[in-house]
Each structure stands twice: as C-alpha cells, then as structure tokens.
PDB file of N, CA and C in Angstrom:
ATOM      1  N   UNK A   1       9.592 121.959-143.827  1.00  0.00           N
ATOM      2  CA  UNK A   1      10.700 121.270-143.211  1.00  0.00           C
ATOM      3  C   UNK A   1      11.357 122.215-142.207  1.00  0.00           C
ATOM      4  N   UNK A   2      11.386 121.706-141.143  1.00  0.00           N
ATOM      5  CA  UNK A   2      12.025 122.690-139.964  1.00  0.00           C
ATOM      6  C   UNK A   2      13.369 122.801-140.249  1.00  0.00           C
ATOM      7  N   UNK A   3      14.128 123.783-139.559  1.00  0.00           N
ATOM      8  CA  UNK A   3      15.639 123.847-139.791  1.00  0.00           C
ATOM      9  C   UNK A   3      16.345 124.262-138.646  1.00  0.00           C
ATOM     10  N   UNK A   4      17.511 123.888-138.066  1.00  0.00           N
ATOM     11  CA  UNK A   4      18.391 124.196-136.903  1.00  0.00           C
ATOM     12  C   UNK A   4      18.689 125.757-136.955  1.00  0.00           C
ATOM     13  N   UNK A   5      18.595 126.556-136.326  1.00  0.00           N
ATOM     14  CA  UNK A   5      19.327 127.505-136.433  1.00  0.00           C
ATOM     15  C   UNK A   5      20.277 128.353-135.478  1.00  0.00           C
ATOM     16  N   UNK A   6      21.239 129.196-136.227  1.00  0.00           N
ATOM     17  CA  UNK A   6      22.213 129.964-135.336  1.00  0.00           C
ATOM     18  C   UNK A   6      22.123 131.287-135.396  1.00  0.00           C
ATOM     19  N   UNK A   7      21.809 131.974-134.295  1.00  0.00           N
ATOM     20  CA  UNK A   7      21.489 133.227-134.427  1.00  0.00           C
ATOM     21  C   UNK A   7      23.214 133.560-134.094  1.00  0.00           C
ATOM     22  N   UNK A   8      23.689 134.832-135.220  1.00  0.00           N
ATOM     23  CA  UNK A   8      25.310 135.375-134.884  1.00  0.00           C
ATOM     24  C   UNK A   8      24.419 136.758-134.923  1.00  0.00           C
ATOM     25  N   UNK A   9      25.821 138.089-135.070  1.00  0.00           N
ATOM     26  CA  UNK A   9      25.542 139.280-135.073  1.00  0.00           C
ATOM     27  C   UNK A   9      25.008 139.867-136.180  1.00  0.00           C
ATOM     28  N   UNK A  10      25.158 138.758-137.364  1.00  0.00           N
ATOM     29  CA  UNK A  10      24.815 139.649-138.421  1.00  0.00           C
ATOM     30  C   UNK A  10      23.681 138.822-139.016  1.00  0.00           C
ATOM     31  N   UNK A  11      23.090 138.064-138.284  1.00  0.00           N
ATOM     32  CA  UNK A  11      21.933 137.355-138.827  1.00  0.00           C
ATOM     33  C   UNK A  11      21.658 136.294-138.636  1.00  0.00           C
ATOM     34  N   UNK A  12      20.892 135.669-139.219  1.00  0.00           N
ATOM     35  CA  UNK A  12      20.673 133.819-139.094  1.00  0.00           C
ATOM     36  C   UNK A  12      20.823 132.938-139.644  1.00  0.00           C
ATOM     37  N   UNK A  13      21.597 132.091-139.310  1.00  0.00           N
ATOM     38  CA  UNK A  13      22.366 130.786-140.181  1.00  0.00           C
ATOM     39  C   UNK A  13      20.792 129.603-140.257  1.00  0.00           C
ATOM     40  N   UNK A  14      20.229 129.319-141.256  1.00  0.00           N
ATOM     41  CA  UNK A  14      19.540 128.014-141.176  1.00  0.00           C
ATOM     42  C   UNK A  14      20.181 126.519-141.363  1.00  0.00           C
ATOM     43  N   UNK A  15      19.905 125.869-141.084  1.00  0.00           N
ATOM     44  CA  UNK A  15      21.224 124.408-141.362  1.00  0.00           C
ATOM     45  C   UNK A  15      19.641 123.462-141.833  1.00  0.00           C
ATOM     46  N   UNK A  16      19.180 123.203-142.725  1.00  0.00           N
ATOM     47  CA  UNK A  16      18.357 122.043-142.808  1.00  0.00           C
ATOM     48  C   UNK A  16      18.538 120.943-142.722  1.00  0.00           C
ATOM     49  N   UNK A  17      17.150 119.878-142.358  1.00  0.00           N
ATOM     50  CA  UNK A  17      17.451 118.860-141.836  1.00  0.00           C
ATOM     51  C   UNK A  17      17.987 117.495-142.816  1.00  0.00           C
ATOM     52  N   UNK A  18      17.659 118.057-143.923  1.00  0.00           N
ATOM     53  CA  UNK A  18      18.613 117.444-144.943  1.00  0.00           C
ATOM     54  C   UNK A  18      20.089 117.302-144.909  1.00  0.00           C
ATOM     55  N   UNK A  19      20.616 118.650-144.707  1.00  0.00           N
ATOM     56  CA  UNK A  19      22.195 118.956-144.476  1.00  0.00           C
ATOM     57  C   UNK A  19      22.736 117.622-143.218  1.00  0.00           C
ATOM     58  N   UNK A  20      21.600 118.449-142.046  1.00  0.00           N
ATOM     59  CA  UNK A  20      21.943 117.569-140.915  1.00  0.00           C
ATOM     60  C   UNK A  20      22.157 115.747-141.436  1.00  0.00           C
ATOM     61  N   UNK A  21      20.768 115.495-141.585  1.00  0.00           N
ATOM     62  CA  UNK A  21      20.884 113.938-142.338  1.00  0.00           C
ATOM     63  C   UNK A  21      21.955 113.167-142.861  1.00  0.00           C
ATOM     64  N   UNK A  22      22.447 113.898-143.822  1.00  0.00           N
ATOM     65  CA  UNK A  22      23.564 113.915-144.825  1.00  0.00           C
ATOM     66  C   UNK A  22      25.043 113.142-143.767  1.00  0.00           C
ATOM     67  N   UNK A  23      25.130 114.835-143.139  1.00  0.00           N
ATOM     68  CA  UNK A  23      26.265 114.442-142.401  1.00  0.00           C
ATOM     69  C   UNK A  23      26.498 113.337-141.740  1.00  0.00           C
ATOM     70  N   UNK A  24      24.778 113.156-141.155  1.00  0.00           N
ATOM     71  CA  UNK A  24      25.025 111.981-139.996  1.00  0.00           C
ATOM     72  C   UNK A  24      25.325 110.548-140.968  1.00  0.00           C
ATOM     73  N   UNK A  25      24.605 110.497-142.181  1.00  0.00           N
ATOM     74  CA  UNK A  25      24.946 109.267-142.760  1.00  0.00           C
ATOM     75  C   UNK A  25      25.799 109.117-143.742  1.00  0.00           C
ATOM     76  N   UNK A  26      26.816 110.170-143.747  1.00  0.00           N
ATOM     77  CA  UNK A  26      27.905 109.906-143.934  1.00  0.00           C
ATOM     78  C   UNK A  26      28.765 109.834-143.268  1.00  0.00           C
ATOM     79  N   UNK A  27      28.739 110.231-141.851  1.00  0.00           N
ATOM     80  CA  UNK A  27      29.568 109.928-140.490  1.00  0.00           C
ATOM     81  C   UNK A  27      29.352 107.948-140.482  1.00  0.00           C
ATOM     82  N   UNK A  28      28.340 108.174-140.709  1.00  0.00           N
ATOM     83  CA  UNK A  28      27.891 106.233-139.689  1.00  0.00           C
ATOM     84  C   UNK A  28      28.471 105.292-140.807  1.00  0.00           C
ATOM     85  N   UNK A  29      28.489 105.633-142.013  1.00  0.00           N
ATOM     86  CA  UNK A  29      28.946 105.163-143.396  1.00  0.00           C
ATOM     87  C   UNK A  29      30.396 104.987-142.477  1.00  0.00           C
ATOM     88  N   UNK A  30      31.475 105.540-142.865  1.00  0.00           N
ATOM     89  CA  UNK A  30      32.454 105.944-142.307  1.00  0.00           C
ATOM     90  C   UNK A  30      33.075 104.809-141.489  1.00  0.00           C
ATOM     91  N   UNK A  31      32.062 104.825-140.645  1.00  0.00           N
ATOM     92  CA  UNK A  31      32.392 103.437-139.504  1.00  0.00           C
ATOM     93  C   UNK A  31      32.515 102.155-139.938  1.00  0.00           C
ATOM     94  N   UNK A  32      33.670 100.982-139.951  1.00  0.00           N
ATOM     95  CA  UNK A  32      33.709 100.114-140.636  1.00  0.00           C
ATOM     96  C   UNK A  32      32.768  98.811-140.138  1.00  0.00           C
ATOM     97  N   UNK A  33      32.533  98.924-139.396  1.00  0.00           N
ATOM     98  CA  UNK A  33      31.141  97.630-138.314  1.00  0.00           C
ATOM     99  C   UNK A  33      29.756  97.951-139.030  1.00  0.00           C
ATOM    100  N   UNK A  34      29.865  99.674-139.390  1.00  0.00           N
ATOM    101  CA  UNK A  34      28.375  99.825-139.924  1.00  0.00           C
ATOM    102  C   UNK A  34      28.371  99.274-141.409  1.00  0.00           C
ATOM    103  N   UNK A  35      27.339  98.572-141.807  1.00  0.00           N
ATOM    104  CA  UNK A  35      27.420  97.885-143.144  1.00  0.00           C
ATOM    105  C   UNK A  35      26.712  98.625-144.267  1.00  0.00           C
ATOM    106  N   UNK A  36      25.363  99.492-143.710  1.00  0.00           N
ATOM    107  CA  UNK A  36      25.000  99.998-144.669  1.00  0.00           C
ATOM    108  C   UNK A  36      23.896 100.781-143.746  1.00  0.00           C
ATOM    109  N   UNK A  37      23.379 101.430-144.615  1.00  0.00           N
ATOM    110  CA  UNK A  37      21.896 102.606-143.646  1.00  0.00           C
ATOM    111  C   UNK A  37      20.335 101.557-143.969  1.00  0.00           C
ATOM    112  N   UNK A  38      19.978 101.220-143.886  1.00  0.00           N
ATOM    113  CA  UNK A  38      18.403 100.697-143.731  1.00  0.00           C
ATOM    114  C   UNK A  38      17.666 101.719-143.465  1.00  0.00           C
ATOM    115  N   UNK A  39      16.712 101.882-145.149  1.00  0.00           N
ATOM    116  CA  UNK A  39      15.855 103.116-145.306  1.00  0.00           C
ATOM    117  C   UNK A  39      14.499 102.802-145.115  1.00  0.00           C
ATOM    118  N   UNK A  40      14.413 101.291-144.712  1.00  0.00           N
ATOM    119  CA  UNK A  40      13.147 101.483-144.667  1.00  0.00           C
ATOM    120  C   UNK A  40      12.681 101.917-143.518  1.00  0.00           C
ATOM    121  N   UNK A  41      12.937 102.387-142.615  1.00  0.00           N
ATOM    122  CA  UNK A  41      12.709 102.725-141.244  1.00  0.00           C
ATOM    123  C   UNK A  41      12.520 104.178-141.024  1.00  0.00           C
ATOM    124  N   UNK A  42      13.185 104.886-141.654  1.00  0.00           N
ATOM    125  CA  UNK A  42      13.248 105.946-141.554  1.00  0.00           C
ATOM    126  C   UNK A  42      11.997 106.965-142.715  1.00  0.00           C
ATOM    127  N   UNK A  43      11.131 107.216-141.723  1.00  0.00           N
ATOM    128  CA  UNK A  43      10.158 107.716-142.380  1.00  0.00           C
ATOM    129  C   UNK A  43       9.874 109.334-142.577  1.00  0.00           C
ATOM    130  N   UNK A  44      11.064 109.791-142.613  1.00  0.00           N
ATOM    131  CA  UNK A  44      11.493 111.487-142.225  1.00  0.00           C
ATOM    132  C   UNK A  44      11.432 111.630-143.865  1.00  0.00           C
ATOM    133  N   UNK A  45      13.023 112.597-143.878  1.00  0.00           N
ATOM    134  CA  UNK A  45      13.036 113.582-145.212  1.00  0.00           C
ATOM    135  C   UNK A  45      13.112 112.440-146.076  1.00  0.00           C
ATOM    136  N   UNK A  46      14.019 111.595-146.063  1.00  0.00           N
ATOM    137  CA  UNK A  46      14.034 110.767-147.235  1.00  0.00           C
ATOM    138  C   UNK A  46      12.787 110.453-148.423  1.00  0.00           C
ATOM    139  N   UNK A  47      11.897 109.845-147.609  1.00  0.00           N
ATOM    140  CA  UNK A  47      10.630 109.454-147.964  1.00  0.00           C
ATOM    141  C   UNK A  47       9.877 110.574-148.196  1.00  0.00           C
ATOM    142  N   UNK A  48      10.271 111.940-148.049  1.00  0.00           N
ATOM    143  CA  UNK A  48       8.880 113.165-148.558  1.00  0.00           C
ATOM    144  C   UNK A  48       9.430 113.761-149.767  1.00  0.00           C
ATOM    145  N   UNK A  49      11.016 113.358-149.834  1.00  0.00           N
ATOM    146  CA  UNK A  49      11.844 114.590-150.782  1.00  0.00           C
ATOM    147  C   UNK A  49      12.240 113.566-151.757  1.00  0.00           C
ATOM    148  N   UNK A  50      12.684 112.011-151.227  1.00  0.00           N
ATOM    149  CA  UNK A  50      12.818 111.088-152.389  1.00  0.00           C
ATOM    150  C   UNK A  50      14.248 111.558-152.454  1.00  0.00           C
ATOM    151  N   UNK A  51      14.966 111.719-151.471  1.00  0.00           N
ATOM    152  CA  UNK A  51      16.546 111.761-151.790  1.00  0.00           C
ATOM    153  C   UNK A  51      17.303 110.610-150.880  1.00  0.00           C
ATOM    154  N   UNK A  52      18.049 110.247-151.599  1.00  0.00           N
ATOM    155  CA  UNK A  52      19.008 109.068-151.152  1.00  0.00           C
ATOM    156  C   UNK A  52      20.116 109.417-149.749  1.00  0.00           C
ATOM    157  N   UNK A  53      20.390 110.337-149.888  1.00  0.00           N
ATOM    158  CA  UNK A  53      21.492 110.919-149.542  1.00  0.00           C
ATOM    159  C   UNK A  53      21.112 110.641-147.664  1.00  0.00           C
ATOM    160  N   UNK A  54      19.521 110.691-147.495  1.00  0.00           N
ATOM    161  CA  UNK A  54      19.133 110.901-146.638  1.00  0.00           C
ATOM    162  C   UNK A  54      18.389 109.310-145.544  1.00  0.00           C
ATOM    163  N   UNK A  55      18.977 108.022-146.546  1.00  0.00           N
ATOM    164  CA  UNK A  55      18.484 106.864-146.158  1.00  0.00           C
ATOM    165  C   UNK A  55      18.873 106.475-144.862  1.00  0.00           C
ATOM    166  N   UNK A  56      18.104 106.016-144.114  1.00  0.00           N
ATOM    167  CA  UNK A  56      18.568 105.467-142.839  1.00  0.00           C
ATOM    168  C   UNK A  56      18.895 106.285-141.830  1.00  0.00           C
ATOM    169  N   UNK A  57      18.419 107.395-141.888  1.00  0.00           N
ATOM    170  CA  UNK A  57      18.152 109.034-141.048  1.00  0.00           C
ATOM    171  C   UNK A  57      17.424 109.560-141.189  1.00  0.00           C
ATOM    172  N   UNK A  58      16.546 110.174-139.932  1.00  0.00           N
ATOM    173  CA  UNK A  58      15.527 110.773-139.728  1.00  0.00           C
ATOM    174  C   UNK A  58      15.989 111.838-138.666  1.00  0.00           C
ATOM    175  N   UNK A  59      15.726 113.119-138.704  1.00  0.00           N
ATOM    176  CA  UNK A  59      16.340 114.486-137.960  1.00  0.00           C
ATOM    177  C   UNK A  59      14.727 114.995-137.668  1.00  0.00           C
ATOM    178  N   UNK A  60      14.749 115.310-136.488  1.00  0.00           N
ATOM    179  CA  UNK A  60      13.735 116.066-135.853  1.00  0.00           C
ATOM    180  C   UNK A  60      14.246 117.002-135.341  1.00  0.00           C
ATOM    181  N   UNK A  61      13.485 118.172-135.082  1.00  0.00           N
ATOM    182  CA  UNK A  61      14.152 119.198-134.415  1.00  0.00           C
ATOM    183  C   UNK A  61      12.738 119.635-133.199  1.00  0.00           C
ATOM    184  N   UNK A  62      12.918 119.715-132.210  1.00  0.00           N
ATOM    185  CA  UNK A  62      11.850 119.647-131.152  1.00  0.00           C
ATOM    186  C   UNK A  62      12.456 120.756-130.307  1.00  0.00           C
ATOM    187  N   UNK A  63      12.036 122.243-129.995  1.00  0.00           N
ATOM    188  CA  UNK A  63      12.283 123.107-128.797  1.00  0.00           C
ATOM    189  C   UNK A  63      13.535 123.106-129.271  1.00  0.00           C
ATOM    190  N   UNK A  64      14.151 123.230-130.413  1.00  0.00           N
ATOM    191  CA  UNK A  64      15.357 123.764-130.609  1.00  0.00           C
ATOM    192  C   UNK A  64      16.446 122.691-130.291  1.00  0.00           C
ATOM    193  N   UNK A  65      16.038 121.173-129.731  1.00  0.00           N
ATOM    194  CA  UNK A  65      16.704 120.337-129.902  1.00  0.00           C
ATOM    195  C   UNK A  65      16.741 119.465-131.239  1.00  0.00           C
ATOM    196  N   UNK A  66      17.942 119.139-130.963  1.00  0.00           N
ATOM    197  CA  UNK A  66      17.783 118.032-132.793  1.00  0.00           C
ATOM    198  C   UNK A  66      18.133 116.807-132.533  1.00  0.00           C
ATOM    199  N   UNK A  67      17.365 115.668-133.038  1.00  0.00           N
ATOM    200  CA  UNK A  67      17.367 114.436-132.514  1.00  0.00           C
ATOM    201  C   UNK A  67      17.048 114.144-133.536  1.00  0.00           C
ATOM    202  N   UNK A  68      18.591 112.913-133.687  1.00  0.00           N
ATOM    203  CA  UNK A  68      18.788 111.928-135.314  1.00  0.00           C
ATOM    204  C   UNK A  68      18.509 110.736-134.813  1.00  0.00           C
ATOM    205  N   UNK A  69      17.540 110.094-135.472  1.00  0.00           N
ATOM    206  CA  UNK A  69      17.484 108.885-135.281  1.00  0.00           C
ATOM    207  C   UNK A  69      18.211 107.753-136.573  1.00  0.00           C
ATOM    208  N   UNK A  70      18.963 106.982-136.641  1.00  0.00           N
ATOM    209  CA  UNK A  70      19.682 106.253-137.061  1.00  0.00           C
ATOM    210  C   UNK A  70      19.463 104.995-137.207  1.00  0.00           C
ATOM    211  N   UNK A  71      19.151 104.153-138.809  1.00  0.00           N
ATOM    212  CA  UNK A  71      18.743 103.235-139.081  1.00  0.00           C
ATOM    213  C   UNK A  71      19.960 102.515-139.772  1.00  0.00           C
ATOM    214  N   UNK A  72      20.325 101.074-138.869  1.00  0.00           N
ATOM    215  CA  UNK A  72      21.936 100.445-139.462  1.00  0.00           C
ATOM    216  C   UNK A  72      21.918  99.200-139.551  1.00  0.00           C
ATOM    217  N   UNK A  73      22.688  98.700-140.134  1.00  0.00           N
ATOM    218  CA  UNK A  73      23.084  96.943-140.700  1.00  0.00           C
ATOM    219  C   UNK A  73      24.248  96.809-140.353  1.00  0.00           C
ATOM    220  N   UNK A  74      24.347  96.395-139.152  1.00  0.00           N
ATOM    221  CA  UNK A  74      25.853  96.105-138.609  1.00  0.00           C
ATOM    222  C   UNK A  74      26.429  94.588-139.274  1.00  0.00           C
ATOM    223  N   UNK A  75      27.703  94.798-139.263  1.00  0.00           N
ATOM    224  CA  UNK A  75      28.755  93.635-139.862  1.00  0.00           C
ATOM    225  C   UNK A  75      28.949  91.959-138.420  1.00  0.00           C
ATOM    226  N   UNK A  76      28.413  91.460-138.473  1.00  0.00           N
ATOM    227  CA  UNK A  76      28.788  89.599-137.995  1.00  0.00           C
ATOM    228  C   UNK A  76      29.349  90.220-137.182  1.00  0.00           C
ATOM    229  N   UNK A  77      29.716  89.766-136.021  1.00  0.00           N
ATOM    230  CA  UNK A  77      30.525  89.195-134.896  1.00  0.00           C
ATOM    231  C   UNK A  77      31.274  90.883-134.241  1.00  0.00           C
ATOM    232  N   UNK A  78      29.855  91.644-134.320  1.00  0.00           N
ATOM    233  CA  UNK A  78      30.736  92.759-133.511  1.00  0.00           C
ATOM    234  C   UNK A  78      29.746  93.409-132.719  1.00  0.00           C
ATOM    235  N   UNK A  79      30.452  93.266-131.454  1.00  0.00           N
ATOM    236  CA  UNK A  79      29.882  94.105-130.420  1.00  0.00           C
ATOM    237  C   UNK A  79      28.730  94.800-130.909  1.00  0.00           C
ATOM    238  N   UNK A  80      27.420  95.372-130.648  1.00  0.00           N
ATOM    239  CA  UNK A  80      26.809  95.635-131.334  1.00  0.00           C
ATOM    240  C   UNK A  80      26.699  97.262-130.031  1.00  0.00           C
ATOM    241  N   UNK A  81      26.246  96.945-129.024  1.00  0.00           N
ATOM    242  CA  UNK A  81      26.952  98.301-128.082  1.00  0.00           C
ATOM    243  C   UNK A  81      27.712  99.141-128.466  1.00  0.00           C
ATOM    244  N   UNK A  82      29.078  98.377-129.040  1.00  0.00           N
ATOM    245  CA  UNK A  82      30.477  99.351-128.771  1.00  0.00           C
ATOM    246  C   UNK A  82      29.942  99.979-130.120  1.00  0.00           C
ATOM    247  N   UNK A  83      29.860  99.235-130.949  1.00  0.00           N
ATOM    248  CA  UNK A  83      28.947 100.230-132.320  1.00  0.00           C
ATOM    249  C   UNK A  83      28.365 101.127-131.978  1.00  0.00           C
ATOM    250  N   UNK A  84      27.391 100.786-131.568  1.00  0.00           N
ATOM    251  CA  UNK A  84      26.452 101.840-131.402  1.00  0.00           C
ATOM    252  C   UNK A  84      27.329 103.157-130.526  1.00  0.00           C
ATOM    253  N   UNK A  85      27.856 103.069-129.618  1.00  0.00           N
ATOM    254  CA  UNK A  85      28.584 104.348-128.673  1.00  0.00           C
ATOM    255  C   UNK A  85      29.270 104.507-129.532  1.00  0.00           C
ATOM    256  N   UNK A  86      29.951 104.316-130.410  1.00  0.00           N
ATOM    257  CA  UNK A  86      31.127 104.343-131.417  1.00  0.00           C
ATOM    258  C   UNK A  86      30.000 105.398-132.198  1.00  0.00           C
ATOM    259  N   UNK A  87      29.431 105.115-133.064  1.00  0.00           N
ATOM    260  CA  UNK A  87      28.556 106.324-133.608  1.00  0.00           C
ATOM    261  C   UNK A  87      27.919 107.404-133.093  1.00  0.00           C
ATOM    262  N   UNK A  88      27.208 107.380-132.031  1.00  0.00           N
ATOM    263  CA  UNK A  88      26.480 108.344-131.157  1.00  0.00           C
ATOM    264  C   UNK A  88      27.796 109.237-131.298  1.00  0.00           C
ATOM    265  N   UNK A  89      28.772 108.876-130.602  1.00  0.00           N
ATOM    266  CA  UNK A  89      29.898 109.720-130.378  1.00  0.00           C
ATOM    267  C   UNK A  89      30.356 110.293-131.516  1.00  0.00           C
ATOM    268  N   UNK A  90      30.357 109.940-132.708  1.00  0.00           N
ATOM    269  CA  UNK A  90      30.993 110.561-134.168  1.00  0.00           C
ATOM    270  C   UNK A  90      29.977 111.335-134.903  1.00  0.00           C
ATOM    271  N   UNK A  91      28.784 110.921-134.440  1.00  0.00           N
ATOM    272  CA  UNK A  91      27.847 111.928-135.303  1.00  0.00           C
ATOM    273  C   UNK A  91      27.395 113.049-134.470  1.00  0.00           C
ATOM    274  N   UNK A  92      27.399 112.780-133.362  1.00  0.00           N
ATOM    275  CA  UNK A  92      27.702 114.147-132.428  1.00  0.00           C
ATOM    276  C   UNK A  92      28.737 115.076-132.774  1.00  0.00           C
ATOM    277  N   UNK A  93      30.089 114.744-132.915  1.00  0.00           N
ATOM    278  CA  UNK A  93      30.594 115.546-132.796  1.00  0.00           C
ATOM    279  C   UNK A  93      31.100 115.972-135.031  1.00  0.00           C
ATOM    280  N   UNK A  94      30.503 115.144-135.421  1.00  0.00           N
ATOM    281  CA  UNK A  94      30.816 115.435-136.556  1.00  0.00           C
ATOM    282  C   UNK A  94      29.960 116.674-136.973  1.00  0.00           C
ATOM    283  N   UNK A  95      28.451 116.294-136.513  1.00  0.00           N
ATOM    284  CA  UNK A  95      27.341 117.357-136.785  1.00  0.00           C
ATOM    285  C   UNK A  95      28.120 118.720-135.838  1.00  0.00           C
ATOM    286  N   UNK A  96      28.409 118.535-134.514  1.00  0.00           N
ATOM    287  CA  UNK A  96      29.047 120.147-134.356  1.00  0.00           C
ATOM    288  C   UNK A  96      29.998 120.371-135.175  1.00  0.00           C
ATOM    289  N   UNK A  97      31.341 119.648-135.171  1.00  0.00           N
ATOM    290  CA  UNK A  97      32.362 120.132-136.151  1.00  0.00           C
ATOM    291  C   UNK A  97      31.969 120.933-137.299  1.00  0.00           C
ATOM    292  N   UNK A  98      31.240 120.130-137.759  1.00  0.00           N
ATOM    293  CA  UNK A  98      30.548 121.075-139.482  1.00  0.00           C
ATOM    294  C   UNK A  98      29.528 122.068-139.389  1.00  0.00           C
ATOM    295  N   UNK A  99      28.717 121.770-138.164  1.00  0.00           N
ATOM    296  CA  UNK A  99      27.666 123.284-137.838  1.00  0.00           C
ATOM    297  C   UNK A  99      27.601 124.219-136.911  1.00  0.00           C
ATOM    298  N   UNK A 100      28.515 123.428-136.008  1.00  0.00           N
ATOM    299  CA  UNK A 100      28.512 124.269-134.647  1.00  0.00           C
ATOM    300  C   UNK A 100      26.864 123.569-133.468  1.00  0.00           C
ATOM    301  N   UNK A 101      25.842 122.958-134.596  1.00  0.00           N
ATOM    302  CA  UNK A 101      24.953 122.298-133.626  1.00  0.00           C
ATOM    303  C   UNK A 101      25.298 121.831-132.379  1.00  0.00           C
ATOM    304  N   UNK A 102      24.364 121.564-131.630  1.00  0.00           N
ATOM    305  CA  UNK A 102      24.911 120.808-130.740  1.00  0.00           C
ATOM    306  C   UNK A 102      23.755 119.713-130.855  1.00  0.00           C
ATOM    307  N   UNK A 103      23.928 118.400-131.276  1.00  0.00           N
ATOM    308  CA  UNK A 103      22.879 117.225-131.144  1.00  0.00           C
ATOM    309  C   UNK A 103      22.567 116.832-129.766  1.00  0.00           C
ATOM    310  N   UNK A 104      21.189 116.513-129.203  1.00  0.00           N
ATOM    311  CA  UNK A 104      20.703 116.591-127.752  1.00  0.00           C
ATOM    312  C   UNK A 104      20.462 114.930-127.658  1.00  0.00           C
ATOM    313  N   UNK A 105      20.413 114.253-129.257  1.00  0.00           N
ATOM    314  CA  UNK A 105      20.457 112.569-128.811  1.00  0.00           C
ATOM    315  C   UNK A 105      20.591 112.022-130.117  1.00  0.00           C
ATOM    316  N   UNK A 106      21.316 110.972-130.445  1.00  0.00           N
ATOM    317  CA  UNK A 106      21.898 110.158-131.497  1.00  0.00           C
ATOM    318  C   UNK A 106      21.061 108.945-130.399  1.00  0.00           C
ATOM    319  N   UNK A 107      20.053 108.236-131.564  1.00  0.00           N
ATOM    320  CA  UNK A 107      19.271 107.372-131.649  1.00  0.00           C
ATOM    321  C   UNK A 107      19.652 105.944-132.515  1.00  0.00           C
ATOM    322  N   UNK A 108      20.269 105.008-131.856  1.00  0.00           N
ATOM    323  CA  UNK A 108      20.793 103.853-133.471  1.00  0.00           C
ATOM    324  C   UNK A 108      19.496 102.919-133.093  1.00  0.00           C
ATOM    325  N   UNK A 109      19.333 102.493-134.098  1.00  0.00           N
ATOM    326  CA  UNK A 109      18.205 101.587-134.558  1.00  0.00           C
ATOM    327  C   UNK A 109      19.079 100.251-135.327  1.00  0.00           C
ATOM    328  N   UNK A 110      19.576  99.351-134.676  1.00  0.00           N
ATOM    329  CA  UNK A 110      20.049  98.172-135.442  1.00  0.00           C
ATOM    330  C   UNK A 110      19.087  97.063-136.323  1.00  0.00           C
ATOM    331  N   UNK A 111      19.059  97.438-137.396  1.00  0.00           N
ATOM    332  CA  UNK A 111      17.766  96.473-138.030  1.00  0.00           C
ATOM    333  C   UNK A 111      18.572  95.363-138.087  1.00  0.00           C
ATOM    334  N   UNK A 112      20.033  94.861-138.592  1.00  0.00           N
ATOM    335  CA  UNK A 112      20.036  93.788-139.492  1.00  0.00           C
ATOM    336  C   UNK A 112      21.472  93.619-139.176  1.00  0.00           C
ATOM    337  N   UNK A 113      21.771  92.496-138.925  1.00  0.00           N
ATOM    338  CA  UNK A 113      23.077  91.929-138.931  1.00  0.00           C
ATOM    339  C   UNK A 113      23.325  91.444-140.557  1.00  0.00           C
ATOM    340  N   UNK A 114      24.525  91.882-140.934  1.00  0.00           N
ATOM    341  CA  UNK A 114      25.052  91.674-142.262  1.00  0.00           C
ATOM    342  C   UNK A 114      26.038  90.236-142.209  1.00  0.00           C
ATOM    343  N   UNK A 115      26.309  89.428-142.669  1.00  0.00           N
ATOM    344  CA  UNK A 115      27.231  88.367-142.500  1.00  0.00           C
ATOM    345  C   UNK A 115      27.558  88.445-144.250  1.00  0.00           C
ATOM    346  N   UNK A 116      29.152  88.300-144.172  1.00  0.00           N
ATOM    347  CA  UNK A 116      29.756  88.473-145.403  1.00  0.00           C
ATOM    348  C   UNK A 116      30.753  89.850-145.355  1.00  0.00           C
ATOM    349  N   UNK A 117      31.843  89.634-146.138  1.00  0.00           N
ATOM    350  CA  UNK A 117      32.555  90.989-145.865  1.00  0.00           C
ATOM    351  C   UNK A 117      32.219  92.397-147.166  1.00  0.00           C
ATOM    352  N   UNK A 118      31.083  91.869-148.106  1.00  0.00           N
ATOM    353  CA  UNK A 118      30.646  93.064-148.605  1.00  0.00           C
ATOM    354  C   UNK A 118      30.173  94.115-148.220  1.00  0.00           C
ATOM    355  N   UNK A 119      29.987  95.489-148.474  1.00  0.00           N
ATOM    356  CA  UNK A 119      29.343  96.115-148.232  1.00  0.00           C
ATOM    357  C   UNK A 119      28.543  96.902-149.137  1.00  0.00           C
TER     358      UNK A 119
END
C-alpha cells in the first residue's frame, strides 16, 4: 500500500492511504445532501483490507500526487453540482488541515439518489 509522505528535518512522516480514506469519508459523511458512501464502487483499500471505515473511497497516490475518488448517495431534490463542489472543497481542505497534504483532485462519483429523509 503506497503512502503520502512529508519529508521535515528530522525525518519522514508516512500518512497511509487508509488514514487519507478515513478522513475523506468522514468529511463527505459530514455533509448533510450526502446520504451515505456507496462501497460498491470503490475497488481500492476497502476491498483488499476489508475495512469499513474506508467505503465509498478509493486514494491513489501517483508521482506524489493523491487522488480520492469518491463514491455517494445524494439526498432528493438537491443540486447535485453544488454537492459535489461542496465536497471537493471540504475534503481538500480537511485532508490538508489534518496532514498538511495537499490533494491534486477530489473525484465524486454520484451513484444513487436517496429519496426519504433517512440516512
């Protein structure tokens, strides 16, 4: 499993792509339009490690870029755009806030319109 890293003065920070995952789908959680993560799409860590935590996100890391791709069930009668920029923008900056990363592309994948106010 590849891992992000930060070279400082006193060594090297690894951030795995699990960690990364995590954050992002608990950032998109977060969002009240997003209804839930749709795992079947996401054929990354989830599916090799069998952890939940990681459903409906897939993290690549390519030339030192990291690119999340994002699998979602948006809620009835909402913009489905403004969603989507609405997340790109929060998991960007959520993933720097907590790692200092810098994400090079937030990918949403809308599988499924949800109708009903459960989640």
């Amino acid at each position: 499993m590849a891992a992000a890293e930060i070279k400082t003065s006193l060594g090297i920070i690894s951030i795995s792509e699990q960690v990364l995952a995590t954050i992002a789908r608990d950032t998109a959680l977060q969002i009240n339009e997003v209804m839930s993560m749709d795992g079947r799409y996401s054929h990354g860590i989830s599916s090799v490690i069998g952890d939940g935590d990681a459903e409906g996100v897939r993290v690549s890391i390519r030339n030192k870029n990291v690119i999340i791709d994002l699998y979602i069930c948006v809620k009835h009668g909402m913009r489905i755009p403004a969603v989507a920029l609405q997340l790109q923008e929060a998991v960007k900056e959520d993933i720097f806030q907590y790692t200092g990363i810098t994400v090079a592309e937030v990918n949403v994948n809308v599988q499924q319109i949800v109708f009903g106010a459960a989640r």
